[in-house]
N, C-alpha and C. Protein backbone atom coordinates (compact mmCIF):
# COMPACT_ATOMS: atom_id res chain seq x y z
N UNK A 1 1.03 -16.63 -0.64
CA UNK A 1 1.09 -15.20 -0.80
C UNK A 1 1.80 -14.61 0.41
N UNK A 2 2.85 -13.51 0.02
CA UNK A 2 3.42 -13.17 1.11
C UNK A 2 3.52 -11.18 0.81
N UNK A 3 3.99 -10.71 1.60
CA UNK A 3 4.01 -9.67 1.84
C UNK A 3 5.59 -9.09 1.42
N UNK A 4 5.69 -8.49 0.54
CA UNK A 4 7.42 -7.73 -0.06
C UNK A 4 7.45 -6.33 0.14
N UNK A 5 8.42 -6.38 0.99
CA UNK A 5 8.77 -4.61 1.04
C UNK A 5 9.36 -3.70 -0.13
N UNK A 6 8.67 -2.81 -0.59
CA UNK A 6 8.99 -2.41 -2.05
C UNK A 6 9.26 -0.72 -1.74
N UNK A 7 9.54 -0.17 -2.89
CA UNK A 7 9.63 1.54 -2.75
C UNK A 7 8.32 2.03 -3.95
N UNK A 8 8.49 3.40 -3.75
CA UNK A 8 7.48 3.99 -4.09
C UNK A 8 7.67 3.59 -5.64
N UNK A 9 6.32 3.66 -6.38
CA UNK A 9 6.35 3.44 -7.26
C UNK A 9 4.94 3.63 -8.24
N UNK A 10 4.68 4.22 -9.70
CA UNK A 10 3.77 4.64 -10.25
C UNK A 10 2.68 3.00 -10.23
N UNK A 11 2.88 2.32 -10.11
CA UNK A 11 2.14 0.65 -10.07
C UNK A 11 1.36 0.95 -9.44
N UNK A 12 2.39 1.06 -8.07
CA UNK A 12 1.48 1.30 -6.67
C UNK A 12 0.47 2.42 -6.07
N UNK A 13 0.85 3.50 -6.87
CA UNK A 13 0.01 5.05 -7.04
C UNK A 13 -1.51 4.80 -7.79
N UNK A 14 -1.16 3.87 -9.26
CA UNK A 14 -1.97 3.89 -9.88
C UNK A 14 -3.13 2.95 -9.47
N UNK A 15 -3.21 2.00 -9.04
CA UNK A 15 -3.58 0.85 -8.27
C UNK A 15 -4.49 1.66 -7.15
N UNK A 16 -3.99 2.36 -6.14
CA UNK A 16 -4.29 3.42 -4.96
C UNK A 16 -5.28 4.59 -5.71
N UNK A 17 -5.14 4.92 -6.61
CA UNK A 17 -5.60 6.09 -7.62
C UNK A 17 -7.65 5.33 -8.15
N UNK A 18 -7.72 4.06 -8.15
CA UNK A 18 -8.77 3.30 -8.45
C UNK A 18 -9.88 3.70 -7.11
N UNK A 19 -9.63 3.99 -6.29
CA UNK A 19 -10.36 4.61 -4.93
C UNK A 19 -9.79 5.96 -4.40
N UNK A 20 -9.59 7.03 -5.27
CA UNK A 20 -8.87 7.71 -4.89
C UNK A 20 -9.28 8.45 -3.55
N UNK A 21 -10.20 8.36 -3.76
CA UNK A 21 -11.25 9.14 -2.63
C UNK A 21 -10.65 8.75 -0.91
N UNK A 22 -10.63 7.35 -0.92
CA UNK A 22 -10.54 6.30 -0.04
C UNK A 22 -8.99 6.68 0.46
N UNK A 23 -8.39 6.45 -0.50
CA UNK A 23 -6.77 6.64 -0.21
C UNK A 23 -5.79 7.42 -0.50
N UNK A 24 -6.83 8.61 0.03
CA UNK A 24 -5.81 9.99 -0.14
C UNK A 24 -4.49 10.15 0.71
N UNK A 25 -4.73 9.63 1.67
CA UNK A 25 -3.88 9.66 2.98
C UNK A 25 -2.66 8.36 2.56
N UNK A 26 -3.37 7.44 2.54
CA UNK A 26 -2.12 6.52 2.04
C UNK A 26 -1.02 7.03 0.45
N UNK A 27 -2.05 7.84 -0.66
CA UNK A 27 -1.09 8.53 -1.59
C UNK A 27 -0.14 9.16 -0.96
N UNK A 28 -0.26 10.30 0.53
CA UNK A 28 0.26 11.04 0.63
C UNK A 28 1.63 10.91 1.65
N UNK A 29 1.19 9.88 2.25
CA UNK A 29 2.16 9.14 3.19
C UNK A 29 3.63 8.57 1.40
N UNK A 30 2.94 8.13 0.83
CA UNK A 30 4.06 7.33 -0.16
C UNK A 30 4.51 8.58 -1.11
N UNK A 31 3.70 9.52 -1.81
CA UNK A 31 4.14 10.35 -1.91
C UNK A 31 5.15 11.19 -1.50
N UNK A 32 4.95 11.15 0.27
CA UNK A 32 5.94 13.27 0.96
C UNK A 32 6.57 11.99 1.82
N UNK A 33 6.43 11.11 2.11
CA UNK A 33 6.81 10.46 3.52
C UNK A 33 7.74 9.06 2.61
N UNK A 34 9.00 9.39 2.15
CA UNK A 34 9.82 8.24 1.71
C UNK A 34 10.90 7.53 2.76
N UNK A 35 10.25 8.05 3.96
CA UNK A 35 11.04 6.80 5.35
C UNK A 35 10.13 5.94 5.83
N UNK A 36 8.95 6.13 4.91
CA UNK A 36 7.64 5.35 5.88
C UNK A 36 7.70 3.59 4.80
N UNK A 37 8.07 2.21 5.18
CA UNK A 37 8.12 1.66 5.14
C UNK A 37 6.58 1.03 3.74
N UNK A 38 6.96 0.64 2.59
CA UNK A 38 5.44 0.06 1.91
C UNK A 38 5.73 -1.21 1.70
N UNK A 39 4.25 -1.95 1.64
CA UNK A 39 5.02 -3.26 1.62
C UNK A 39 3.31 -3.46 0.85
N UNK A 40 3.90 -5.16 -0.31
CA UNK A 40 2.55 -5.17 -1.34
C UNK A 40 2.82 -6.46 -1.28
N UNK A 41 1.58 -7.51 -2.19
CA UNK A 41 1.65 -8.95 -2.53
C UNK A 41 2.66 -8.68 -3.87
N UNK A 42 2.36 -8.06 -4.68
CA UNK A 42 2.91 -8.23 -5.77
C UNK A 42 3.63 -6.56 -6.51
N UNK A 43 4.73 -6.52 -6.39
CA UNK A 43 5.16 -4.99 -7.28
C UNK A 43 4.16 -4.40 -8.26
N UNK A 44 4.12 -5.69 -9.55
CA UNK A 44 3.96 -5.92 -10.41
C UNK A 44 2.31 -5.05 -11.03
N UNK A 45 1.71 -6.18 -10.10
CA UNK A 45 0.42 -6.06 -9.84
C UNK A 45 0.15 -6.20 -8.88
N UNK A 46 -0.57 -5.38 -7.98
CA UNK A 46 -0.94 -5.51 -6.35
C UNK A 46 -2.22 -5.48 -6.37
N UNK A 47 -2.37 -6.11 -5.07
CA UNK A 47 -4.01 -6.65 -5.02
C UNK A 47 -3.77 -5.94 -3.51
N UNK A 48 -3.09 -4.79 -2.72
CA UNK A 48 -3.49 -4.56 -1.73
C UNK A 48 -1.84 -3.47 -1.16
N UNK A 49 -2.17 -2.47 -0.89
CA UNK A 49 -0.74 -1.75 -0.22
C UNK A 49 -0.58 -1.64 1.62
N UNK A 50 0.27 -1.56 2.15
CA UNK A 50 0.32 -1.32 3.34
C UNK A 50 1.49 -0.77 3.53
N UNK A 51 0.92 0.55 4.22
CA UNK A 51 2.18 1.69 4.69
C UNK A 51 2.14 1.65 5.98
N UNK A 52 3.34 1.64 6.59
CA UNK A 52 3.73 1.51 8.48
C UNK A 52 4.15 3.09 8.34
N UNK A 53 3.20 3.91 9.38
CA UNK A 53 4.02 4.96 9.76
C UNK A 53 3.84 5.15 11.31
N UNK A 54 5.09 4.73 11.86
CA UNK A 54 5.26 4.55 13.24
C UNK A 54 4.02 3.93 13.71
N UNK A 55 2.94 4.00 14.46
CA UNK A 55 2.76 3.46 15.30
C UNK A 55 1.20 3.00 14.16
N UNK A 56 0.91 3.67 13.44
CA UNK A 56 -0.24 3.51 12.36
C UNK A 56 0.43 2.83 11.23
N UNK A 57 -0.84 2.26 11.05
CA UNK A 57 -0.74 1.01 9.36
C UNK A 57 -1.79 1.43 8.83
N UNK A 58 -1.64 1.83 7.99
CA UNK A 58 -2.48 2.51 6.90
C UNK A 58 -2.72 1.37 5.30
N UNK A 59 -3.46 0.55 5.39
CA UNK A 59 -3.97 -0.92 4.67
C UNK A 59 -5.19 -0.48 3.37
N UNK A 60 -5.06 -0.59 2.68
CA UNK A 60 -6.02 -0.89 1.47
C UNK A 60 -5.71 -2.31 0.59
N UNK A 61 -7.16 -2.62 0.37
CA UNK A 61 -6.64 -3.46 -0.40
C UNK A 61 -8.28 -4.48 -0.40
N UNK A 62 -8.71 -5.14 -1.80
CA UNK A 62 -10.10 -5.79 -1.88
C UNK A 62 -10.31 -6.80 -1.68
N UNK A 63 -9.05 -7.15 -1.12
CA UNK A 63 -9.03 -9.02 -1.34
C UNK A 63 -9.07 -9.52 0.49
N UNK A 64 -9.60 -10.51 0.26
CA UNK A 64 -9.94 -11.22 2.22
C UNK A 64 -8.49 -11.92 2.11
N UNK A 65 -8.12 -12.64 0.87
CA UNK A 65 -6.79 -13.67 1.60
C UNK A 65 -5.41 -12.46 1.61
N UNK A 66 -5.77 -11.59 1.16
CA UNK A 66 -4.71 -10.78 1.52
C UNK A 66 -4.48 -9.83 2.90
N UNK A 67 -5.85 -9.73 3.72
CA UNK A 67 -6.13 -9.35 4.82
C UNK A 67 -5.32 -10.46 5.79
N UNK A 68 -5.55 -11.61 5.70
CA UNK A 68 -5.21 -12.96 6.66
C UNK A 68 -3.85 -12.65 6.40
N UNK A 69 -2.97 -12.27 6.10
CA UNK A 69 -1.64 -11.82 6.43
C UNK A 69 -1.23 -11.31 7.56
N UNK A 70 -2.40 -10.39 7.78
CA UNK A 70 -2.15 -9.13 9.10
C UNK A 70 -2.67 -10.21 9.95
């Protein structure tokens, strides 16, 4: 499993949308903020998002082997 840098995308919203509560801030970064870098296991289906905005990483995601990346 590796980590792919992808663009915004309804997959990745909807996925994020399952805790919405949790990841308001990461919606809003991918939402208003399209220079901020996202990167997922899978486009397709993601088991976890991570947004770089400058000096913060903003990480969700339920899975432990997808944590051991970072």
């Amino acid at each position: 499993m590796k980590l792919i840098q992808v663009e915004k995308s309804d997959t990745l919203i909807d996925y994020l949308k399952q805790d919405e509560i949790i990841n308001l801030n990461i919606i809003g970064k991918i939402e208003n903020g399209s220079e901020y870098p996202i990167f997922t296991d899978d486009p397709n289906n993601p088991s976890g998002v991570l947004v770089k905005s400058g000096y913060m990483h903003f990480l969700y995601t339920e899975s432990e082997a997808l944590l051991m990346l970072f």
